[in-house]
Protein backbone atom coordinates (compact mmCIF):
# COMPACT_ATOMS: atom_id res chain seq x y z
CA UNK A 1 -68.15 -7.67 -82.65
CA UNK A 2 -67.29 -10.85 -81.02
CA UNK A 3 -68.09 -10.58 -77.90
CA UNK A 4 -72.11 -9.02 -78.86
CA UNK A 5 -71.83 -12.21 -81.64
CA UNK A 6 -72.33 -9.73 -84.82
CA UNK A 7 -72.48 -10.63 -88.14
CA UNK A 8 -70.74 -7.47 -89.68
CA UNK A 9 -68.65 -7.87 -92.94
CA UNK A 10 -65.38 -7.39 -93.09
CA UNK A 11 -63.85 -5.48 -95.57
CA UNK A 12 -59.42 -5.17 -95.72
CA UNK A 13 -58.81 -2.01 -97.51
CA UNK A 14 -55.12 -2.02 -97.42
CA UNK A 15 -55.75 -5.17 -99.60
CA UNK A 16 -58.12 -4.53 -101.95
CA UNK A 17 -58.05 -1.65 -104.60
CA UNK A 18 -62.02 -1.19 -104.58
CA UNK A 19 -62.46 -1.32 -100.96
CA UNK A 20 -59.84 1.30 -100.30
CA UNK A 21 -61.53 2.92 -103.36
CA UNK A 22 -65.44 2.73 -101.70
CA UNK A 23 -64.29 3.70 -98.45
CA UNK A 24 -62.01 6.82 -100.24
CA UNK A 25 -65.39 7.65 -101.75
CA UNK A 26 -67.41 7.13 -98.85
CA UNK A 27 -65.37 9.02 -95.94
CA UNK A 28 -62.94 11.17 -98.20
CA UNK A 29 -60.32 9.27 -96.89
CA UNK A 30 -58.87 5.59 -96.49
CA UNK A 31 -58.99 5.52 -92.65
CA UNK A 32 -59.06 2.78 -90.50
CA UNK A 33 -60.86 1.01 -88.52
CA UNK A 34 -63.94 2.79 -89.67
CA UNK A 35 -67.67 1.36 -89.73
CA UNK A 36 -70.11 1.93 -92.61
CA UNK A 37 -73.91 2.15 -90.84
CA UNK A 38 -76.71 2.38 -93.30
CA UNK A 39 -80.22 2.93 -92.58
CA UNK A 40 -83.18 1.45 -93.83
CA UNK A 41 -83.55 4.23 -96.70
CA UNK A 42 -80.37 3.63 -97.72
CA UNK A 43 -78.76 6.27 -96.05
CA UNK A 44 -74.97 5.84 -94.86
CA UNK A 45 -72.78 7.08 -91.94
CA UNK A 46 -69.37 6.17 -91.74
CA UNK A 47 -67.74 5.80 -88.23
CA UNK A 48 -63.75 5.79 -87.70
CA UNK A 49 -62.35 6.41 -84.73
CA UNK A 50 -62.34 2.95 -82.62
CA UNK A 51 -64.24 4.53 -79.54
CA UNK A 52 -66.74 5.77 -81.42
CA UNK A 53 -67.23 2.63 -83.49
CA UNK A 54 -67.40 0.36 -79.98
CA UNK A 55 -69.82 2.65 -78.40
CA UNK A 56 -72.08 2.54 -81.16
CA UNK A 57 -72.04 -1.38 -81.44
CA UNK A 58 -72.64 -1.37 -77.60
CA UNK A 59 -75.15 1.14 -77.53
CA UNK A 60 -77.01 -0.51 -80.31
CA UNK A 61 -76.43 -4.15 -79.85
CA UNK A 62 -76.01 -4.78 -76.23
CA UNK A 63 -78.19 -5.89 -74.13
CA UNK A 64 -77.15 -5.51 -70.43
């Protein structure tokens, strides 16, 4: 996220009842790291194995 200078939220859901509880709800399960994508019609994807989650940001966001 850092290094392609993304503004993605950060949620701690160890923390945080409700977080844990949305990304229960979400995935099925409070995994981490995961990524929540959602599209334009409001559709969501979660993402949570930390390969997967890099490729996408690089795939999407980098520019090479």
């Amino acid at each position: 996220m850092c290094r392609l200078s993304l503004n993605i939220e950060r949620r701690d859901a160890q923390r945080d009842a409700k977080n844990r509880a949305d990304l229960t709800q979400g995935f099925g399960q409070p995994k981490v790291p995961c990524l929540k994508i959602t599209d334009p019609a409001g559709n969501s994807q979660w993402l949570v194995e930390s390969g997967a989650i890099i490729a996408y940001l690089r795939g999407r966001f980098a520019s090479d």
